[in-house]
Protein backbone atom coordinates (compact mmCIF):
# COMPACT_ATOMS: atom_id res chain seq x y z
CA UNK A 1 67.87 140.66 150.33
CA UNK A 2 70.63 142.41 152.21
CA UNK A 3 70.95 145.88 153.90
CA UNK A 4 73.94 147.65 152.44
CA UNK A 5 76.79 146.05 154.91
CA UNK A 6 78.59 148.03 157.84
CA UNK A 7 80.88 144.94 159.52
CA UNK A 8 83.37 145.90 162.48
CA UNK A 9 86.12 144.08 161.41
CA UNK A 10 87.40 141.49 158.60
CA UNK A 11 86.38 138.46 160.49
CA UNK A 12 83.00 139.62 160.75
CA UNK A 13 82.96 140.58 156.77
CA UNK A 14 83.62 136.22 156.25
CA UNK A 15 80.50 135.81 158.67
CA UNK A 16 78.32 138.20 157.40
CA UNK A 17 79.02 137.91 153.99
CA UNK A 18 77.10 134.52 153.81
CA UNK A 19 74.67 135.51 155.98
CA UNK A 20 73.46 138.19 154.16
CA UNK A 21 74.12 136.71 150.99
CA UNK A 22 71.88 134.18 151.60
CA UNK A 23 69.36 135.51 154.12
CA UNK A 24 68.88 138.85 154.42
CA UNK A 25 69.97 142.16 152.32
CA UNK A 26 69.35 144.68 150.26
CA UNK A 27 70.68 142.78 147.41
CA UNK A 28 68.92 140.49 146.02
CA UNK A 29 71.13 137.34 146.05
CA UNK A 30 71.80 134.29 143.25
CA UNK A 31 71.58 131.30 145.52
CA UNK A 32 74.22 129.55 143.48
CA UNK A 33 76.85 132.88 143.62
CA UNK A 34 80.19 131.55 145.61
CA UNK A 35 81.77 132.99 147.99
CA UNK A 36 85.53 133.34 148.95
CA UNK A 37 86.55 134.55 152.01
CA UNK A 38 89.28 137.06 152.85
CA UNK A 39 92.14 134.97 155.14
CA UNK A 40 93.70 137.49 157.14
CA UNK A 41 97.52 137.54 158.34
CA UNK A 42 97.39 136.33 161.67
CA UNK A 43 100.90 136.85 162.09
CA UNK A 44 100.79 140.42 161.40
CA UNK A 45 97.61 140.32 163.48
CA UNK A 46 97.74 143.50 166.15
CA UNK A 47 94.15 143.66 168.23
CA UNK A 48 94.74 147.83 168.46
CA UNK A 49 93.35 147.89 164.48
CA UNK A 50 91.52 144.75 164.41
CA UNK A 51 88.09 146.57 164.73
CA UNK A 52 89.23 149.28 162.39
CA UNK A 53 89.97 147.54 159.81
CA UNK A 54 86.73 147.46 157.90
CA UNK A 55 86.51 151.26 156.93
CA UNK A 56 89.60 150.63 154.59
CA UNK A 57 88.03 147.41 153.02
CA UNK A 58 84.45 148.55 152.48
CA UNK A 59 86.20 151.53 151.15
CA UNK A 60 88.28 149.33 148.58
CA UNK A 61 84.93 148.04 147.37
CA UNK A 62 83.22 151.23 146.50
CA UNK A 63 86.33 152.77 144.93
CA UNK A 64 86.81 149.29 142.82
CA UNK A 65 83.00 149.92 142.05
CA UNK A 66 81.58 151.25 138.72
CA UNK A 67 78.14 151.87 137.51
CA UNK A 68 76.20 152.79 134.39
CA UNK A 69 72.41 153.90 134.45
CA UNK A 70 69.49 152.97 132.51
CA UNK A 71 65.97 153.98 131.42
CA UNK A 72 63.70 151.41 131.36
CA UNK A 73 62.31 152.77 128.32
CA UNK A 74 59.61 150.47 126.73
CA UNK A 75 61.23 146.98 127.36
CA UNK A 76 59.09 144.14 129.52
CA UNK A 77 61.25 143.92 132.61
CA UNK A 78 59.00 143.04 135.95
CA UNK A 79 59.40 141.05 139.25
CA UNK A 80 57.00 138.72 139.93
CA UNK A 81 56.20 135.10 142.07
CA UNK A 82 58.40 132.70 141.18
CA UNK A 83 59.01 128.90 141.69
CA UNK A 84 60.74 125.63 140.75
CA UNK A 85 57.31 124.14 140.15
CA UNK A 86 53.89 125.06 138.94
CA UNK A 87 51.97 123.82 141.95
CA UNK A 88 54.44 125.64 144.43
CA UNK A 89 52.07 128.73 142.90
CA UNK A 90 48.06 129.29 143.37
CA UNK A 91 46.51 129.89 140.41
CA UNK A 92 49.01 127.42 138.82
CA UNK A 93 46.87 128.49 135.34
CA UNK A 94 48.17 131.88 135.42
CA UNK A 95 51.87 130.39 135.50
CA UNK A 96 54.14 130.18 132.80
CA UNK A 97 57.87 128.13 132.46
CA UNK A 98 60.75 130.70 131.97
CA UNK A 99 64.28 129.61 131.78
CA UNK A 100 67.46 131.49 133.19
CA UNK A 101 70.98 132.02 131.71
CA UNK A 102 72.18 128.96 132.94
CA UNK A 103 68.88 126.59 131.39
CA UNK A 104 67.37 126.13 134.83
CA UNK A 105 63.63 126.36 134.32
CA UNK A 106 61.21 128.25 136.60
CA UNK A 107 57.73 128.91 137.20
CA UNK A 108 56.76 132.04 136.64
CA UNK A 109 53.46 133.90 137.98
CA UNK A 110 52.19 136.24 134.94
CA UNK A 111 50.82 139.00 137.49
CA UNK A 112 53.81 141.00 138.47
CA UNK A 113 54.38 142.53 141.31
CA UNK A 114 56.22 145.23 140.08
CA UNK A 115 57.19 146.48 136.67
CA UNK A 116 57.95 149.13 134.14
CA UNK A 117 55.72 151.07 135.18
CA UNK A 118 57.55 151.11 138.91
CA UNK A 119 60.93 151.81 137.80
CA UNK A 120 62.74 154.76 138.12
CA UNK A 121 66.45 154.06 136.92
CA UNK A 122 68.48 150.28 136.32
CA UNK A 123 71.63 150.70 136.75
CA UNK A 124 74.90 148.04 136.19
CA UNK A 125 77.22 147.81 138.91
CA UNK A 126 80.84 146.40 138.59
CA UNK A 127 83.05 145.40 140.73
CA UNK A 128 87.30 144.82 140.68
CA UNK A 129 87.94 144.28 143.72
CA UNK A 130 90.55 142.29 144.61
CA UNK A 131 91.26 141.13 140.80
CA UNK A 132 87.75 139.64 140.36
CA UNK A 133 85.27 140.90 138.12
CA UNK A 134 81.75 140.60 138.76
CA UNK A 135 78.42 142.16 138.32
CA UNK A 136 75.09 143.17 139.33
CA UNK A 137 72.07 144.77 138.18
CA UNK A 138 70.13 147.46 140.15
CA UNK A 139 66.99 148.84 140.49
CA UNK A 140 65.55 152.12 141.81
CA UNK A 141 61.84 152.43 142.23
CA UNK A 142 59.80 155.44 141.54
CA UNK A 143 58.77 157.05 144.94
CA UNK A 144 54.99 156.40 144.34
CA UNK A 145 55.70 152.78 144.45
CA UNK A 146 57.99 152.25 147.62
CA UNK A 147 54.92 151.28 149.81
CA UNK A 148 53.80 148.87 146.85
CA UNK A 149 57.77 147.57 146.75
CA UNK A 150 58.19 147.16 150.71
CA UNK A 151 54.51 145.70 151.13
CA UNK A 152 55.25 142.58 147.85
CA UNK A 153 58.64 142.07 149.58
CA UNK A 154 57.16 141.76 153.32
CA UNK A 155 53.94 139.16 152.07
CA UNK A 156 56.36 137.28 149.88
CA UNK A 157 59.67 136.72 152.67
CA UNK A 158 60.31 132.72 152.48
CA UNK A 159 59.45 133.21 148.49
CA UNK A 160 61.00 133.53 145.62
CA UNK A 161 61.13 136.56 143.49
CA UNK A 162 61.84 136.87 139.89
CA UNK A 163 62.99 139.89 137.37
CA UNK A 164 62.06 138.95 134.20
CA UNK A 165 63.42 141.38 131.00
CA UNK A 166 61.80 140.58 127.94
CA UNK A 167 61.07 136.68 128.76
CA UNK A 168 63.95 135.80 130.42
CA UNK A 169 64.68 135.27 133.94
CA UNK A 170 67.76 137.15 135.24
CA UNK A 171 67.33 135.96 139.12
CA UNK A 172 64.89 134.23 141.30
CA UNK A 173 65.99 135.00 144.60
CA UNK A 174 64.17 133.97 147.81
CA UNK A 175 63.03 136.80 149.72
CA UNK A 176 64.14 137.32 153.47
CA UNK A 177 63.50 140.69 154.49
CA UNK A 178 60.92 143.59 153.51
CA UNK A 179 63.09 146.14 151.36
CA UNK A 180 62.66 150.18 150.59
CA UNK A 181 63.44 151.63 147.54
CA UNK A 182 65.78 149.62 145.43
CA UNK A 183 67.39 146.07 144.97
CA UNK A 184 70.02 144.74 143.69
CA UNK A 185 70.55 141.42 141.82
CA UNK A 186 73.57 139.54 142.32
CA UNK A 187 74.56 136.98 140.56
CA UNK A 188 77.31 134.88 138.36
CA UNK A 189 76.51 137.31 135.50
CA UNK A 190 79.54 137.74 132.85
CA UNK A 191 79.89 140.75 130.30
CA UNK A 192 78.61 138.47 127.50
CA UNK A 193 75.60 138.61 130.40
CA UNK A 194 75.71 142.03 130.85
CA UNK A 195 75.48 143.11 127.22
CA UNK A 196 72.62 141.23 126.61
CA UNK A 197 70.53 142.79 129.44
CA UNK A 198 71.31 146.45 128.60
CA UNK A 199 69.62 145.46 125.28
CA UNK A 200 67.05 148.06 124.69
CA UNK A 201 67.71 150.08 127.69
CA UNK A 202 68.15 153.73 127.43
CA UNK A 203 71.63 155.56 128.75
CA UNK A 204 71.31 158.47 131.44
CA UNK A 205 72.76 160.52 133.87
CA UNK A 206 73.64 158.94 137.47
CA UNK A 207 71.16 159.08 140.51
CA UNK A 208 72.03 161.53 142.82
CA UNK A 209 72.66 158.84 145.71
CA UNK A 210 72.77 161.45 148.83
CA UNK A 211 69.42 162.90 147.57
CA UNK A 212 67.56 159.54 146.99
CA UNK A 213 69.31 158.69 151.08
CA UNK A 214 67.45 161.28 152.62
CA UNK A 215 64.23 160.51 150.85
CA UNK A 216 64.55 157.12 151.98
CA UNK A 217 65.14 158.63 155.79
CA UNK A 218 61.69 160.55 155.38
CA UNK A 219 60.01 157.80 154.03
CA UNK A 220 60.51 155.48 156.57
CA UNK A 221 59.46 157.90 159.28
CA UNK A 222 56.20 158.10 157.52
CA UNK A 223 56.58 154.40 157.41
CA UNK A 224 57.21 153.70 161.54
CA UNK A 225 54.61 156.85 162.51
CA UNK A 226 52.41 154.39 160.82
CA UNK A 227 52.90 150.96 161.19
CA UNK A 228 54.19 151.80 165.00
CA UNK A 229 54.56 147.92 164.87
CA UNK A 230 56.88 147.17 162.04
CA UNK A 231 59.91 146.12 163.25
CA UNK A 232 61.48 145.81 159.62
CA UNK A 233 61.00 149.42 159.32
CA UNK A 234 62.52 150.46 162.12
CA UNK A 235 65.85 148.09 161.71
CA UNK A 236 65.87 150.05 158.60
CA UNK A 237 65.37 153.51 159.65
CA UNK A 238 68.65 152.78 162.51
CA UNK A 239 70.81 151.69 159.28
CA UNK A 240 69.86 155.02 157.35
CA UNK A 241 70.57 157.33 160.72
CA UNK A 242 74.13 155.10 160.93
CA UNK A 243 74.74 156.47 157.50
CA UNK A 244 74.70 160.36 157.95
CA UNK A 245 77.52 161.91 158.74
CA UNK A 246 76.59 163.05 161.80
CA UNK A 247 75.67 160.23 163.87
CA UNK A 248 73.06 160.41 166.75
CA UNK A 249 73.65 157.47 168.89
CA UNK A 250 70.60 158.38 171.46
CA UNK A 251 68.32 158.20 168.38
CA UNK A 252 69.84 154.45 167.30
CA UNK A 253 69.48 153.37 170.91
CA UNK A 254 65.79 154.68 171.23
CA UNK A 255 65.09 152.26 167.96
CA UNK A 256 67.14 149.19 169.37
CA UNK A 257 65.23 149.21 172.56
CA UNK A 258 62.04 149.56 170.60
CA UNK A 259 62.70 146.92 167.66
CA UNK A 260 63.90 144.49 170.81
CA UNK A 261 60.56 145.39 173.07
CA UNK A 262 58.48 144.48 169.37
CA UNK A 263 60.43 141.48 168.60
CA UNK A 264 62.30 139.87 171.59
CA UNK A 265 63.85 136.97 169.65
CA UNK A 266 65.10 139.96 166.85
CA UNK A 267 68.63 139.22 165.81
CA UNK A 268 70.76 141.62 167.42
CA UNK A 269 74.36 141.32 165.35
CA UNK A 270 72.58 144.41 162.87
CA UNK A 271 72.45 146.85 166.13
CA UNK A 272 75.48 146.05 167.44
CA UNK A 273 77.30 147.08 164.33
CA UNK A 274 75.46 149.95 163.83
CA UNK A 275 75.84 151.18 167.90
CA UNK A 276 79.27 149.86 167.88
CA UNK A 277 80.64 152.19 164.64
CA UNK A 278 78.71 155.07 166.73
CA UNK A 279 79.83 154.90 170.19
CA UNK A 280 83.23 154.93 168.35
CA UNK A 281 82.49 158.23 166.23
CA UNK A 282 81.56 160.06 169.29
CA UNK A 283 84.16 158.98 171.14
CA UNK A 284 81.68 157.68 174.11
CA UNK A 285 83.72 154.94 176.30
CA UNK A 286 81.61 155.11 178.97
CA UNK A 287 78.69 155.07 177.39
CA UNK A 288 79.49 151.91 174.95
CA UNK A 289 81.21 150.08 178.09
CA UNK A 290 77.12 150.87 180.33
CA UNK A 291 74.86 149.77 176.77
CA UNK A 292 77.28 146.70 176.44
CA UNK A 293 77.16 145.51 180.00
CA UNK A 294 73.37 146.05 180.42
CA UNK A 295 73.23 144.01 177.55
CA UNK A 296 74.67 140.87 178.79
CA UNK A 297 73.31 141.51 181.98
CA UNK A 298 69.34 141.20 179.95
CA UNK A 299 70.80 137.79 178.94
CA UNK A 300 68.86 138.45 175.57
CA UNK A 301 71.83 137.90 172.89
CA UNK A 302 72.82 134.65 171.29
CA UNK A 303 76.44 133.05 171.17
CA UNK A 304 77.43 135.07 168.67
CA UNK A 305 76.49 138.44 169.50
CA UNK A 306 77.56 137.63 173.24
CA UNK A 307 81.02 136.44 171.40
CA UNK A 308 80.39 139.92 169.63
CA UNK A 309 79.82 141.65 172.58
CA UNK A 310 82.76 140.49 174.99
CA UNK A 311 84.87 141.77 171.69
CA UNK A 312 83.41 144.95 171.48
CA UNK A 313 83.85 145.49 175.23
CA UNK A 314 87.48 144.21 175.07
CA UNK A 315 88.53 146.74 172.12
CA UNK A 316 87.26 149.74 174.29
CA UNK A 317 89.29 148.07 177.56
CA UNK A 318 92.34 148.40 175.44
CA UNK A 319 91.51 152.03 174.03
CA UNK A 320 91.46 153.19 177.95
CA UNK A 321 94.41 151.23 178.31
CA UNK A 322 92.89 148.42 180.60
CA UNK A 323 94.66 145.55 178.97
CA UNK A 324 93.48 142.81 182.21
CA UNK A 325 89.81 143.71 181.66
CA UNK A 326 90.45 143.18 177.79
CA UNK A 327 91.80 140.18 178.83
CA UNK A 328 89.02 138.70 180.69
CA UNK A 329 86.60 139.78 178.02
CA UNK A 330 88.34 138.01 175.43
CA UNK A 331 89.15 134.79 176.78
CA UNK A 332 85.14 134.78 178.05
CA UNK A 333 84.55 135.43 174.34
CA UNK A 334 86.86 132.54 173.11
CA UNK A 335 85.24 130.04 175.29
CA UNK A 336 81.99 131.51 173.67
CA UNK A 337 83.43 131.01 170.27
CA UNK A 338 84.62 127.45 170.97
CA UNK A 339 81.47 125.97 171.82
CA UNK A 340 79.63 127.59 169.25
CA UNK A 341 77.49 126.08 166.30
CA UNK A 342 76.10 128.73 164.07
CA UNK A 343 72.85 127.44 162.42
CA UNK A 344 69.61 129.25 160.87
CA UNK A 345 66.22 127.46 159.98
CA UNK A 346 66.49 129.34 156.61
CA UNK A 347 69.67 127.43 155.93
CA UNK A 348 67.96 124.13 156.22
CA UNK A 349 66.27 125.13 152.56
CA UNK A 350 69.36 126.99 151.57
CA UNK A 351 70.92 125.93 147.82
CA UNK A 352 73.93 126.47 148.89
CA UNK A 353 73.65 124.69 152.29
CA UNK A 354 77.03 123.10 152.28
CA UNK A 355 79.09 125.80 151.22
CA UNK A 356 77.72 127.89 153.30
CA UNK A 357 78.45 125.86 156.27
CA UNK A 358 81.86 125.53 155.47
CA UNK A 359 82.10 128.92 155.39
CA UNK A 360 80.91 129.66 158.91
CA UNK A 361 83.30 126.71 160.38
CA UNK A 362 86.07 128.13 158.70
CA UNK A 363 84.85 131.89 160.23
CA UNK A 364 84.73 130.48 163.11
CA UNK A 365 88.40 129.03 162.88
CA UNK A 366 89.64 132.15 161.77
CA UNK A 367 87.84 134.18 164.52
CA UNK A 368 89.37 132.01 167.53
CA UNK A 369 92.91 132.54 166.05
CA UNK A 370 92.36 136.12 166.29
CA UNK A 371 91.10 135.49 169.90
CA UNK A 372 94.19 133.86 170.52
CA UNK A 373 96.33 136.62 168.83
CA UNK A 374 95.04 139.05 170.46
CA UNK A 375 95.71 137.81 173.94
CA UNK A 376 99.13 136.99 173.10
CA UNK A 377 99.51 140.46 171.91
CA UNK A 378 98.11 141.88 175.37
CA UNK A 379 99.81 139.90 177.45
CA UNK A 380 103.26 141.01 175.42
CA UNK A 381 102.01 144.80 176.67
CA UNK A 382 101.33 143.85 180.18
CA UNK A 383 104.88 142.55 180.00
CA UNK A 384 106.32 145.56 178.51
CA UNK A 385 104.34 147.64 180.66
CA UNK A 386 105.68 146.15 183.36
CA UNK A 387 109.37 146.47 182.75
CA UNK A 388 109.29 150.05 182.27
């Protein structure tokens, strides 16, 4: 499942596009669902945009982005346990063999963990951006069951999890992260696909999205006043404060240094985006260049993020207009970058394994040429700066 993504720059939309296709999201993933990645120019490369440059292309997707909604009305959709074979599943009695589109047969457990009665709204979601048309199914749960929805998705992570509509299998995704609220299954669905799932289901008015975001705000501070120790939660809670219009960067930082003191070995990349996009809304240079510094000082951050990190630190260098401490930042973050070997345990298990891998060597191609670029494209200011 993956969170709805915020990436700092195009580069970092090739990484994170696998990873949270195939690891964690608030979609709900088809393991088999390719991926092509976005090559960018890199002679028309200039490191002044390179970190704003994901605004306009997240905001490319939503405007190439249509959607219908659904009542459930009185078909048999659910989610339930799912896996490629009966003894992967206690209680193998209470199993039964389901196939998907494609003729791939699962295992399904007959007690679901969620269905009709859980669901608010489905809605279709389609996508034309850049010239290829896909789509995805959604689901918004009723508020009653959010606890029931975030507790199934938090016991089951390393599982899979099926929706079934009337005895078919639309996805079986394997289950990363505990989710609020909603999902959304991706997959290599086509708009023979499509028709045949809205069979039976009921056409209605659109969800009012900025209502159901500050429900799910209010819910999850119930959630963390709770369950003081849920990390999940809280990782959560920083994404939904990053998505109001009026950003409080204290109150994100507060959460990172509580979700770090809970789980020390916590990924990091997800804070860094979200602290990064704020530090730039309120303008806060000093700020940023302090949290970033103490940061690598902890010595808590993996390659990546420290690769992240150095970048970060260099953009703001060359916002203030010091180009030699840009510099230094990015050729420490290209040495990073050059020695380093992105792997997950998750991946191991991963269907798509292989392409997957070849997609983070060839991000990690792409994102030394933009190293690269970019100091070529300082230097050429130093030089200029210097003549005048």
């Amino acid at each position: 499942m993956r969170l709805s993504p915020v990436v700092t720059s195009l580069l970092f939309i090739i990484v994170l596009v696998v990873l949270t296709g195939c690891a964690t999201s608030n979609h709900i993933t088809k393991e088999s669902q390719k991926y092509k990645p976005y090559v960018i120019d890199i002679n028309n490369f200039d490191p002044y945009d390179f970190f704003g440059r994901s605004r306009d292309e997240i905001e490319a997707r939503k405007q190439s982005t249509t959607r219908e909604f659904y009542l459930p009305g009185n078909i048999d959709i659910r989610l339930s346990l799912v896996a490629e074979s009966d003894k992967e599943i206690e209680e193998s009695s209470d199993v039964e063999a389901i196939k998907d589109f494609e003729g791939k047969q699962y295992f399904v457990a007959k007690k679901a963990e969620l269905d009709l009665n859980d669901i608010e709204t489905v809605y279709i979601e389609k996508s034309t951006y850049r010239g290829n048309e896909q789509y995805s199914i959604g689901l918004l749960f009723k508020k009653e069951s959010w606890d029931k929805f975030y507790d199934a998705t938090e016991r089951l992570r390393g599982k899979r999890l099926a929706l079934i509509k009337d005895k078919e299998l639309l996805s079986a995704p394997v289950i990363h992260e505990a989710v609020i609220g909603s999902a959304v299954v991706d997959g290599n669905f086509t708009n023979a696909d499509i028709e045949r799932i809205i069979v039976g289901l009921m056409p209605t008015a659109p969800y009012p999205e900025n209502e159901r975001a500050d429900l799910y705000i209010d819910w999850l501070e119930n959630r963390v006043a709770a369950h003081i120790d849920d990390s999940q939660a809280l990782t959560q809670l920083a994404w939904r404060y990053s998505e109001k219009k009026e950003q409080d960067c204290e109150k994100m930082t507060a959460i990172y240094e509580k979700v770090v003191r809970l789980d020390p070995n916590r990924y990091l990349e997800p804070f860094l985006r979200l602290l990064r996009t704020c530090f730039k809304e309120a303008d806060t240079d000093v700020e940023a260049i302090a949290f970033y510094n103490g940061l690598l000082a902890e010595n808590k951050a993996e390659e990546l993020e420290q690769a992240t990190i150095r970048m970060d630190l260099a953009q703001i260098y060359v916002k203030t207009g010091n180009l030699q401490k840009a510099l230094d930042e990015l050729e420490r973050a290209l040495t990073i970058t050059k020695a380093l070997h992105v792997s997950y345990p998750w991946l191991e298990k991963s269907a798509c394994k292989g392409e997957i891998q070849n997609l983070l060597n060839f991000s990690k191609a792409q994102m030394i040429m933009l190293i690269e670029a970019a100091m070529e494209r300082i230097k050429l200011q130093e030089s200029i700066n210097e003549n005048n």
